[in-house]
Every structure is written in structure tokens, then in C-alpha cells.
C-alpha atoms as a PDB file:
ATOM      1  CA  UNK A   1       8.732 -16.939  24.894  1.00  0.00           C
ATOM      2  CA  UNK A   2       8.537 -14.053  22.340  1.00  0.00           C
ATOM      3  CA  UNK A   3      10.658 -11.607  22.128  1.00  0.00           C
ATOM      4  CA  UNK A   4      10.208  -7.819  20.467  1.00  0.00           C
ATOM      5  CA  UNK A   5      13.429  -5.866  20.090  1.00  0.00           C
ATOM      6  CA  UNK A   6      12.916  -1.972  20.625  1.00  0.00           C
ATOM      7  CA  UNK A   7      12.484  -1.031  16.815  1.00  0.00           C
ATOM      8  CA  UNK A   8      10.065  -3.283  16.108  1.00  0.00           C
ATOM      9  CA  UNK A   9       8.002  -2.069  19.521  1.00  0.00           C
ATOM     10  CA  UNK A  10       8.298   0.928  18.530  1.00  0.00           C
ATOM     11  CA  UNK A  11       7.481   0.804  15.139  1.00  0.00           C
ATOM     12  CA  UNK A  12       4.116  -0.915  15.727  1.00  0.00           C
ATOM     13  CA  UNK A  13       3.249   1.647  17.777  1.00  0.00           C
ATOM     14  CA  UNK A  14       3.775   4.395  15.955  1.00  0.00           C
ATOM     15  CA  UNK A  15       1.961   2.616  12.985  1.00  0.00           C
ATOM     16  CA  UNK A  16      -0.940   2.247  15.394  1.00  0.00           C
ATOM     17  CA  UNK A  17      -0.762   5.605  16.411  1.00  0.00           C
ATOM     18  CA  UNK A  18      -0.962   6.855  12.914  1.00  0.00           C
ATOM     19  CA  UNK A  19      -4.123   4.391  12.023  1.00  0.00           C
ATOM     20  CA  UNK A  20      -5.910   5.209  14.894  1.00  0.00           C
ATOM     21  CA  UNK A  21      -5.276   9.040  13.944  1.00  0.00           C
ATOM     22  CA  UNK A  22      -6.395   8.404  10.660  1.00  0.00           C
ATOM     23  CA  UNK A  23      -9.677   6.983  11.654  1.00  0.00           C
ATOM     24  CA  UNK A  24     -10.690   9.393  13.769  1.00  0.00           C
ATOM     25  CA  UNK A  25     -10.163  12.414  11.597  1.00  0.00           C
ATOM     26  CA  UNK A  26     -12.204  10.891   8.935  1.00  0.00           C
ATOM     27  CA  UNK A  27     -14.828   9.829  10.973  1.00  0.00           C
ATOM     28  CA  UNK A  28     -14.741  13.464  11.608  1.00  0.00           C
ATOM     29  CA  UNK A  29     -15.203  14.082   7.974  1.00  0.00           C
ATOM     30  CA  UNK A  30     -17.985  12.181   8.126  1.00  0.00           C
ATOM     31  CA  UNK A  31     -16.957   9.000   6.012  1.00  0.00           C
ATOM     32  CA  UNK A  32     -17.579   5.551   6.675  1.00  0.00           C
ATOM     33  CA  UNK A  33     -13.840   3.980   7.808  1.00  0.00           C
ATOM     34  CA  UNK A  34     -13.650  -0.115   7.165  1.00  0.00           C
ATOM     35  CA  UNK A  35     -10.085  -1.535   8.426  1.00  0.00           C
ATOM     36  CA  UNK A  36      -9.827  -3.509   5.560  1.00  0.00           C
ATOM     37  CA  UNK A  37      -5.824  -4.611   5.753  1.00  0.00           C
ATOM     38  CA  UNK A  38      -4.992  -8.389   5.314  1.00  0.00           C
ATOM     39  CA  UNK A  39      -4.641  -8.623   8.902  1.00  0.00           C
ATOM     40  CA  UNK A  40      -8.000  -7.577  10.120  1.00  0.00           C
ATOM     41  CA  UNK A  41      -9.856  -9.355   7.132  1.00  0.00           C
ATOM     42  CA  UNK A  42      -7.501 -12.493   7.324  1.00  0.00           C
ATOM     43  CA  UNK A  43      -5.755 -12.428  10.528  1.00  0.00           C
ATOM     44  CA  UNK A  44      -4.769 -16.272  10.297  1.00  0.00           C
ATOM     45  CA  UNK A  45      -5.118 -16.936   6.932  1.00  0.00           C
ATOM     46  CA  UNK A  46      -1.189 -16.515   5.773  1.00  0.00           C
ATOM     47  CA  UNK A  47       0.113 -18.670   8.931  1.00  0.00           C
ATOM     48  CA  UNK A  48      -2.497 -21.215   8.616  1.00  0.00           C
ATOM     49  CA  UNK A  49      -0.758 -21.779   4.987  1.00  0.00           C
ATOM     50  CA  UNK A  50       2.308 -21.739   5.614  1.00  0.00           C
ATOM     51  CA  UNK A  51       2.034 -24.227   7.998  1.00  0.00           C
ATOM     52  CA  UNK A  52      -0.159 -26.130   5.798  1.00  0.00           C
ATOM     53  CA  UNK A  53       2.295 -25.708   3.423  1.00  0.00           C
ATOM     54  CA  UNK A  54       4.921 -26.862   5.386  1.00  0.00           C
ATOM     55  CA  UNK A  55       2.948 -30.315   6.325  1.00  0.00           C
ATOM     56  CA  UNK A  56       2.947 -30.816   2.452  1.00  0.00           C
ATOM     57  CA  UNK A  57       6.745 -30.635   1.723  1.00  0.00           C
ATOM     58  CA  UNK A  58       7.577 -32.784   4.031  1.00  0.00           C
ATOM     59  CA  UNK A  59       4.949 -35.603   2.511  1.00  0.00           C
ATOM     60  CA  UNK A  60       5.119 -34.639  -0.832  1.00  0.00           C
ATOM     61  CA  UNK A  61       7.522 -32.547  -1.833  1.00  0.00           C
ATOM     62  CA  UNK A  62      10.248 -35.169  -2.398  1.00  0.00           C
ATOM     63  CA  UNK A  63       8.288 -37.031  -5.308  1.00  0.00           C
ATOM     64  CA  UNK A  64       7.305 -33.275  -6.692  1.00  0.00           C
ATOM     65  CA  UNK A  65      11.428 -32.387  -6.642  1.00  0.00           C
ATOM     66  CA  UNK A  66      12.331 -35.539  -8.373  1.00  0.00           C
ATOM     67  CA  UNK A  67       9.930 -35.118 -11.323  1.00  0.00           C
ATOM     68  CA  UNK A  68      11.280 -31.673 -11.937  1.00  0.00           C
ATOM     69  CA  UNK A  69      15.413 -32.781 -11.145  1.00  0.00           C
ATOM     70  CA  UNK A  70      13.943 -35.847 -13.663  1.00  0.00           C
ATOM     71  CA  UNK A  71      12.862 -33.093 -16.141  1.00  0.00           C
ATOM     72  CA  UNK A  72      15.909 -30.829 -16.142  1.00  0.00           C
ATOM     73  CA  UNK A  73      18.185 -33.514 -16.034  1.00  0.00           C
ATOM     74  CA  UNK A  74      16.384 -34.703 -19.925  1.00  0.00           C
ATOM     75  CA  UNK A  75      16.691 -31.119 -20.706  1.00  0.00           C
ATOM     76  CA  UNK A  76      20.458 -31.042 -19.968  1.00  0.00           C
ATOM     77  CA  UNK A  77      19.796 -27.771 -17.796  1.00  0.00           C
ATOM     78  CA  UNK A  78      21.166 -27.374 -14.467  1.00  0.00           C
ATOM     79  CA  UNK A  79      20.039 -29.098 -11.193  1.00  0.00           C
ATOM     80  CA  UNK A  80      20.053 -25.726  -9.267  1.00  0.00           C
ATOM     81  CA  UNK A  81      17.191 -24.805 -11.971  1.00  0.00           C
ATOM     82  CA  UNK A  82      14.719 -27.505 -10.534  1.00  0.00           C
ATOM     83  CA  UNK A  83      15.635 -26.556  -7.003  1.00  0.00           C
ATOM     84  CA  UNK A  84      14.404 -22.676  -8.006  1.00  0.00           C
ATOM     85  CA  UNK A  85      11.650 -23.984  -9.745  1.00  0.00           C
ATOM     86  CA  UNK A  86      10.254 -26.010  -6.758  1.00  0.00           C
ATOM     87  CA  UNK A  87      10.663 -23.102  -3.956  1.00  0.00           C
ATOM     88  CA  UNK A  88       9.577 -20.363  -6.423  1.00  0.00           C
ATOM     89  CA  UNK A  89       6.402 -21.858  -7.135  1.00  0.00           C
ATOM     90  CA  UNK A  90       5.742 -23.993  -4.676  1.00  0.00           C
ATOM     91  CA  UNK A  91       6.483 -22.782  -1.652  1.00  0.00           C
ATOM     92  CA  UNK A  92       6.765 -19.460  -2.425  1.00  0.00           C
ATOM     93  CA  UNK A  93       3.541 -16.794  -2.418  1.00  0.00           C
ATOM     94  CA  UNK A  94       1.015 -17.209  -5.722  1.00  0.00           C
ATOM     95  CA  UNK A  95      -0.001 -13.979  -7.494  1.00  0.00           C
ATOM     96  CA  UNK A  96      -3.620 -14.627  -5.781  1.00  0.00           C
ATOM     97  CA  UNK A  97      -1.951 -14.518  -1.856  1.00  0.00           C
ATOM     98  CA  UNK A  98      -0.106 -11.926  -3.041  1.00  0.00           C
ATOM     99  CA  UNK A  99      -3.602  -9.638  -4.281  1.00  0.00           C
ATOM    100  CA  UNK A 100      -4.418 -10.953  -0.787  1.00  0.00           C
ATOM    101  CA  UNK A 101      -1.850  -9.915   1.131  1.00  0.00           C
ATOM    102  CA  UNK A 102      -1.382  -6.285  -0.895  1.00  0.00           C
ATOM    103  CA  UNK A 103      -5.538  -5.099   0.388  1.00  0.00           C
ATOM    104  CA  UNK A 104      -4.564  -1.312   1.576  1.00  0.00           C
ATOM    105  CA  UNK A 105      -5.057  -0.532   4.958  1.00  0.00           C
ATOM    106  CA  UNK A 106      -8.300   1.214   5.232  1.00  0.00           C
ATOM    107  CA  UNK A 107     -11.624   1.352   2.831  1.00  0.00           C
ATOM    108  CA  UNK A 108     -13.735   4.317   3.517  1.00  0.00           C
ATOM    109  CA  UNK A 109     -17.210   5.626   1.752  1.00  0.00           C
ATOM    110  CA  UNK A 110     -16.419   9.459   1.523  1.00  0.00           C
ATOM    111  CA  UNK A 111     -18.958  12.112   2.567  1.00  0.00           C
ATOM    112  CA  UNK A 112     -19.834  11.809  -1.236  1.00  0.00           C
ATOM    113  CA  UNK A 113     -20.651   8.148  -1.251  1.00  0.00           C
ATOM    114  CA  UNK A 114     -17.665   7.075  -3.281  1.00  0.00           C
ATOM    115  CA  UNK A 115     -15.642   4.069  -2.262  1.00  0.00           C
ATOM    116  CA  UNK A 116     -11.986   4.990  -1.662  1.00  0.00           C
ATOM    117  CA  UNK A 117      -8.863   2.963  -0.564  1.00  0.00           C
ATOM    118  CA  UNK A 118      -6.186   4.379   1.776  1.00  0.00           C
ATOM    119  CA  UNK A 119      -2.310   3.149   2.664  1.00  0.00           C
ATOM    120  CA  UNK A 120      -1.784   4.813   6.323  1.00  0.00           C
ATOM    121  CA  UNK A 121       2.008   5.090   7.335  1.00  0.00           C
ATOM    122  CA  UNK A 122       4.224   6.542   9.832  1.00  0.00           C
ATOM    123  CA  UNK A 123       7.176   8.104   8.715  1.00  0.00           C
ATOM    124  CA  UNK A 124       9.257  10.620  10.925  1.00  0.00           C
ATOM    125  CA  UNK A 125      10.302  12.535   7.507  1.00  0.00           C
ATOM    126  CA  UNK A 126       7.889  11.731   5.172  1.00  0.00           C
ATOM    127  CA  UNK A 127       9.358   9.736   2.748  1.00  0.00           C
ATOM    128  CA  UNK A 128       8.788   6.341   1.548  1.00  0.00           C
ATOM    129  CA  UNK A 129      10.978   3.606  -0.117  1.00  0.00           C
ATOM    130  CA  UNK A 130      11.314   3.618  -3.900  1.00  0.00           C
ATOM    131  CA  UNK A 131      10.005  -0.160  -3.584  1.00  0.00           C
ATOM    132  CA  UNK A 132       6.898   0.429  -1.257  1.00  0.00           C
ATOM    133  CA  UNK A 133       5.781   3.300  -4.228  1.00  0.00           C
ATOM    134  CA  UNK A 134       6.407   0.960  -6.777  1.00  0.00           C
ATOM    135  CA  UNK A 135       4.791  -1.229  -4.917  1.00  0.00           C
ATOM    136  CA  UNK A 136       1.681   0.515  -4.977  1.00  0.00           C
ATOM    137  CA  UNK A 137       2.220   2.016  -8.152  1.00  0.00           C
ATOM    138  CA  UNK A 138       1.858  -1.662  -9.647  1.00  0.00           C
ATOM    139  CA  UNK A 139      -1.440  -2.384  -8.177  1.00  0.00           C
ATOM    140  CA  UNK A 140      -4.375  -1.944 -10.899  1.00  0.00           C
ATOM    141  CA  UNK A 141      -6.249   0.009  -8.073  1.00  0.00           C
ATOM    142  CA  UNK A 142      -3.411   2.661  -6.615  1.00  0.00           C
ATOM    143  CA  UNK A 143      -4.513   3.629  -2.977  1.00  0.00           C
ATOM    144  CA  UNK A 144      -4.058   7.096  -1.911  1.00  0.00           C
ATOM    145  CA  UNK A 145      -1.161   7.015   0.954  1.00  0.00           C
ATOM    146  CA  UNK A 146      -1.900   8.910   4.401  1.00  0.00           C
ATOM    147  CA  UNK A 147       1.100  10.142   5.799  1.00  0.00           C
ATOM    148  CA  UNK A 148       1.673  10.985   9.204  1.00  0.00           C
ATOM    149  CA  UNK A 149       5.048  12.224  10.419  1.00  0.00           C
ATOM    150  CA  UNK A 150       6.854  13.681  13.297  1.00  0.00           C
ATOM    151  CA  UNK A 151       7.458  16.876  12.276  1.00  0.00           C
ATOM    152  CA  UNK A 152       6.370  19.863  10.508  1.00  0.00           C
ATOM    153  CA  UNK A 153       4.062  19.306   8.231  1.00  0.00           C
ATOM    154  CA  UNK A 154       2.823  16.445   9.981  1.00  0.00           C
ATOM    155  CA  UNK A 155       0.428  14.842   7.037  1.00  0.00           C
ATOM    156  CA  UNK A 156       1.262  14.531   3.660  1.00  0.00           C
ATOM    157  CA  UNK A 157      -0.856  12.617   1.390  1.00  0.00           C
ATOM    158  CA  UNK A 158       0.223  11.174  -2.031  1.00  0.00           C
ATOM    159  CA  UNK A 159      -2.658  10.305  -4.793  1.00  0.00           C
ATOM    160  CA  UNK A 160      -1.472   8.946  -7.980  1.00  0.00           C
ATOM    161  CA  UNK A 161      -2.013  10.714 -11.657  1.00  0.00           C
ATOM    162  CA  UNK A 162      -1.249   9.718 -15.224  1.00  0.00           C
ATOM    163  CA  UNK A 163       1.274  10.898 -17.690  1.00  0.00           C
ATOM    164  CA  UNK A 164       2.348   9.905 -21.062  1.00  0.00           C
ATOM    165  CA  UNK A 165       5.783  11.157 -20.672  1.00  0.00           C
ATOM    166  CA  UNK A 166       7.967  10.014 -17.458  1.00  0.00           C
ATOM    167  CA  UNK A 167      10.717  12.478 -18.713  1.00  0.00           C
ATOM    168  CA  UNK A 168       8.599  15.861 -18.210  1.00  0.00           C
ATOM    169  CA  UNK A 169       8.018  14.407 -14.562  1.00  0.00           C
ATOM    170  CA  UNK A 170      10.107  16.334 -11.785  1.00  0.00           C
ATOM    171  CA  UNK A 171      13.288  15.171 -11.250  1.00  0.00           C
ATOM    172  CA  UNK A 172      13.301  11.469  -8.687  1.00  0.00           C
ATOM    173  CA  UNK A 173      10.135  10.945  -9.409  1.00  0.00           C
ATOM    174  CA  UNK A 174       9.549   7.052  -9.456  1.00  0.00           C
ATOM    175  CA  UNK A 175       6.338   6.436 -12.472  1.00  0.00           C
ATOM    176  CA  UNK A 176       5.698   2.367 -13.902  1.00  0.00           C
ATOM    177  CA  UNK A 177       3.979   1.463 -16.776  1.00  0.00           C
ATOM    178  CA  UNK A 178       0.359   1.105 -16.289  1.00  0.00           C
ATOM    179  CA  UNK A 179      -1.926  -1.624 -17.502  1.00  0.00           C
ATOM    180  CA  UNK A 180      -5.256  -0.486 -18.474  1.00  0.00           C
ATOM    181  CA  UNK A 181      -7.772  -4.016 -18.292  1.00  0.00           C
ATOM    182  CA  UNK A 182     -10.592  -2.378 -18.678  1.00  0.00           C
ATOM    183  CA  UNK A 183     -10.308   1.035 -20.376  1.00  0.00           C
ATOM    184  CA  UNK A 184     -13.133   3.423 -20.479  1.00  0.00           C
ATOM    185  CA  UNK A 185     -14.156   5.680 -23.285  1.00  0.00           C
ATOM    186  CA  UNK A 186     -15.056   9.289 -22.590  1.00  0.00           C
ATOM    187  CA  UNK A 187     -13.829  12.653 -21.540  1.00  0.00           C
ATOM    188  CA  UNK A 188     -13.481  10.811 -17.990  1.00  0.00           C
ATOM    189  CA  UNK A 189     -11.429   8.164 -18.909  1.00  0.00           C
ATOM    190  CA  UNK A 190      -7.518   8.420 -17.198  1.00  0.00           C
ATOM    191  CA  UNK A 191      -4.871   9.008 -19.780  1.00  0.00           C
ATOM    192  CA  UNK A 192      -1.628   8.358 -20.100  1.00  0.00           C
ATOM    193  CA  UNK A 193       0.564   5.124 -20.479  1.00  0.00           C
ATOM    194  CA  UNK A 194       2.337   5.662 -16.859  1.00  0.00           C
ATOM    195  CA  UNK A 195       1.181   6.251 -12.912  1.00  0.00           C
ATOM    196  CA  UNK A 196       3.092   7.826 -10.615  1.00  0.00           C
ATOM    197  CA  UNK A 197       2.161   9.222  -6.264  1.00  0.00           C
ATOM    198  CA  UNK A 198       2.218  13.340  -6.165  1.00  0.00           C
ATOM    199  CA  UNK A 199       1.801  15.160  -3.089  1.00  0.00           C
ATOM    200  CA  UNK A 200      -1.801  16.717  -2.874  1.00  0.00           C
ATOM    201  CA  UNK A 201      -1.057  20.563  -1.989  1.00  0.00           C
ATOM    202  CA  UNK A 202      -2.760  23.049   0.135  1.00  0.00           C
ATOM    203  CA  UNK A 203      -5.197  25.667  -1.667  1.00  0.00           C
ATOM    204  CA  UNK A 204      -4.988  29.034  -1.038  1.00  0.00           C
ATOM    205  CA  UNK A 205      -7.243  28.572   2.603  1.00  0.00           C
ATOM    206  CA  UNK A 206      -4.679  26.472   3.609  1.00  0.00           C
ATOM    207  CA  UNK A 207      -7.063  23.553   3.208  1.00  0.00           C
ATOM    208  CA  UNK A 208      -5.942  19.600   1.970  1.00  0.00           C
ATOM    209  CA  UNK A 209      -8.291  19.335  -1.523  1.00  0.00           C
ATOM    210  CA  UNK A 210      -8.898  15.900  -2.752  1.00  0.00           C
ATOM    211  CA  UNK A 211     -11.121  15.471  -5.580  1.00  0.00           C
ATOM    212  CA  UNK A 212     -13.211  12.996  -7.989  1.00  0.00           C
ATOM    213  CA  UNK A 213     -12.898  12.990 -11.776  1.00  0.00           C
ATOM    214  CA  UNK A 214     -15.980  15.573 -11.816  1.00  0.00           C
ATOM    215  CA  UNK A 215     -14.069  17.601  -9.697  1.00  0.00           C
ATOM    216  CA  UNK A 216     -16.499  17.240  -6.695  1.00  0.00           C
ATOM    217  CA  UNK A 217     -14.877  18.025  -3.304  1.00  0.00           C
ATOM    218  CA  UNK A 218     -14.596  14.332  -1.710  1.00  0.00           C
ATOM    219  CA  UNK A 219     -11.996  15.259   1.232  1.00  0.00           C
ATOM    220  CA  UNK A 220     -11.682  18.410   2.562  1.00  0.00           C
ATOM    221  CA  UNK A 221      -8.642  18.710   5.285  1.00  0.00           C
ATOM    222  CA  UNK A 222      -9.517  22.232   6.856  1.00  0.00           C
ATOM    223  CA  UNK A 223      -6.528  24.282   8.408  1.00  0.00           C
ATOM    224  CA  UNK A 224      -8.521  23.977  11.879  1.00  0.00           C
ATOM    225  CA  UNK A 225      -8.447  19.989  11.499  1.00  0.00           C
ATOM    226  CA  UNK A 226      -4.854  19.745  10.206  1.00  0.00           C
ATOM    227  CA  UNK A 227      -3.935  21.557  13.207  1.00  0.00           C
ATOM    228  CA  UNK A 228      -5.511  19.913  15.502  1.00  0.00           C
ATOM    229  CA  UNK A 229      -3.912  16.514  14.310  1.00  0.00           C
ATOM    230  CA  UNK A 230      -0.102  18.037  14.281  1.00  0.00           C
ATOM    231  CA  UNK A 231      -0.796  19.344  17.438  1.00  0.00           C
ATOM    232  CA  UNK A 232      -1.308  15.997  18.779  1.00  0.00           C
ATOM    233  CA  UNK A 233       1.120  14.103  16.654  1.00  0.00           C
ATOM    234  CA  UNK A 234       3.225  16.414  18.029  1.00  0.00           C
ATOM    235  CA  UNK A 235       2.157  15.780  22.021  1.00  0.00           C
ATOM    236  CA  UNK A 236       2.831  12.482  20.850  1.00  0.00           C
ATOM    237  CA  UNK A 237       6.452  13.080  19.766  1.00  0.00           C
ATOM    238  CA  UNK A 238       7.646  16.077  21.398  1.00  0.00           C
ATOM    239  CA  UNK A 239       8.897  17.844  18.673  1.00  0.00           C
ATOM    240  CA  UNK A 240       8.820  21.297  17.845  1.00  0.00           C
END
């Protein structure tokens, strides 16, 4: 038997909620909306390995842990060092489950045919975790993060931005180093040696603006559809 304690329940639902949301208003935008989150595109993958990986600990994993005890014991180095060693790499996640395991939530084609990648969450205040943004943050492709929340303002959405110099940043704002793999060269190109989320702002219609590096309009939240979506997030969570 399974069991599901309340905050767990209730958190899935509320994270459903808040995808389901999500797709709908930008189907209403008129963009293409993939689910493209580890569990929709592998939904047994992880388990399937881990169990797999299980099977081959308990045939192997003996005569693996004795060649590395053998090696740190000729090194003079501590056994707990082999011990780390084995679990850490492997048993543990490889950087290629983890690129897996980190595809954002949703991949939609905006009304302008570009290819954009959204994190959706639910959080009652807004905020998120220093590690989730750095988390993101240290992704060579940053999603944009949808916020939903249960109160006034309702949405909030972050999209990342450049800047050489974290100390001219507002105060608690969390910004990592960035790795540029395959830099461009032109007017277009992103600058700055650091990435950090700010919070896209309302213009003066009181619409959400997101744009591309031509400045083309690619999302455009009116003040009719923001309402609309608060007014049911708030149905939804009876707050005022």
C-alpha cells in the first residue's frame, strides 16, 4: 500500500493546478505548448535504473569496492575515501542523467515561431529557494520560470539577463558565473561574465512584455488575461 501524507497531496496538486493554468493561457496566446519535463518524456526511465543499478551492486559491486579499497590502501589514503568514491560515482547520478533529469517543464513555439523553455511552479508567496535559482542559473540554457501564486499578484515570471558586475546587482540577488561554449560575435551576442532571474515588469498598459534579442514582442500577458487567471487562481484558493 502507498501512502501520501497531506503536504505532499497537496503539493502535487497545486503544481498541477499551476501547469494546467499555464497551458491553457498560452494556448490562448496562440503558442504551441510541448510538456517536455523528465517525467512525461521519460516517465520510467530513472526507476528502471535504479533498479538496474541496484541488480549490479549486488553482483558486482563487491569486486569494483575491493579494487578501489586495493588502490587507496597503496596510496596510504583513507578507506572511507574508496567507500565515497564507489557511491559517488557509481551509484550516484552521472552528469548525463542529471541533463536528463534537469529538461524544464514545458517547451513552447511562441506566436513568433521561436522555441522557448519554461519552469512552471506554485508558490503561495512567490519566492523560490536560493538552490532551485542556482539551479537553473547553472544550466547553459536558463528557462524562463512561470510563477503562479496564491495571492496578489498571482503570476510573476523571472527571465534571466547578463551582467559583468554582481556587485551593482540589487541587494539578495543570487547571479553564478556563466560559461559561454559557444559564444557568438555581433551586436546580438549576450554579454557579461554572470546570469542571474529578474522579475519581468508590467508596461505602462499594465501588460506582462517578454521579448527576443530584436526586441520583437514574443509574449504578451494583457491586463484582461492576467485577470482572468488571478481570478481563478484565486476561486481556486479563496483568497482575497
Amino acid at each position: 500500500m502507498v501512502y501520501f501524507d497531506r503536504k505532499y497531496i497537496s503539493g502535487n496538486t497545486k503544481g498541477a493546478i499551476a501547469e494546467k493554468l499555464f497551458e491553457l493561457m498560452h494556448l490562448e496566446l496562440g503558442c504551441q505548448v510541448f510538456r517536455t519535463g523528465q517525467e512525461h518524456l521519460f516517465p520510467h526511465l530513472f526507476s528502471i535504473a535504479k533498479t538496474k543499478k541496484k541488480v549490479w551492486d549486488l553482483v558486482h559491486g563487491g569486486e569494483e569496492l575491493e579494487k578501489l579499497k586495493k588502490y587507496y590502501e597503496e596510496e596510504g589514503a583513507p578507506m572511507d575515501c574508496a567507500f565515497m568514491e564507489y557511491f559517488e560515482f557509481k551509484m550516484e547520478k552521472k552528469d548525463h542523467e542529471v541533463a536528463l533529469s534537469s529538461f524544464p517543464d514545458f517547451t513552447l513555439i511562441s506566436p513568433t515561431a521561436e522555441v522557448r523553455q519554461f519552469e512552471v511552479k506554485y508558490r503561495w508567496n512567490g519566492e523560490l529557494e536560493e538552490e532551485q535559482l542556482r539551479k537553473y542559473l547553472g544550466l547553459q540554457y536558463q528557462p524562463i520560470i512561470f510563477i503562479f501564486m496564491s495571492s496578489k499578484p498571482f503570476i510573476k515570471i523571472l527571465k534571466h539577463h547578463y551582467c559583468e558586475k554582481i556587485e551593482e546587482l540589487p541587494e539578495k540577488t543570487i547571479a553564478v558565473p556563466r560559461e559561454v561554449r559557444t559564444p557568438r560575435i555581433g551586436p546580438l551576442s549576450p554579454v557579461g561574465s554572470h546570469v542571474y532571474y529578474k522579475e519581468v515588469e508590467k508596461d505602462a498598459q499594465g501588460s506582462l512584455v517578454m521579448k527576443d534579442e530584436l526586441g520583437v514582442k514574443e509574449f504578451v500577458y494583457s491586463p484582461e488575461l492576467i485577470t482572468k487567471y488571478s481570478q481563478i487562481l484565486e476561486d481556486f484558493y479563496r483568497t482575497a
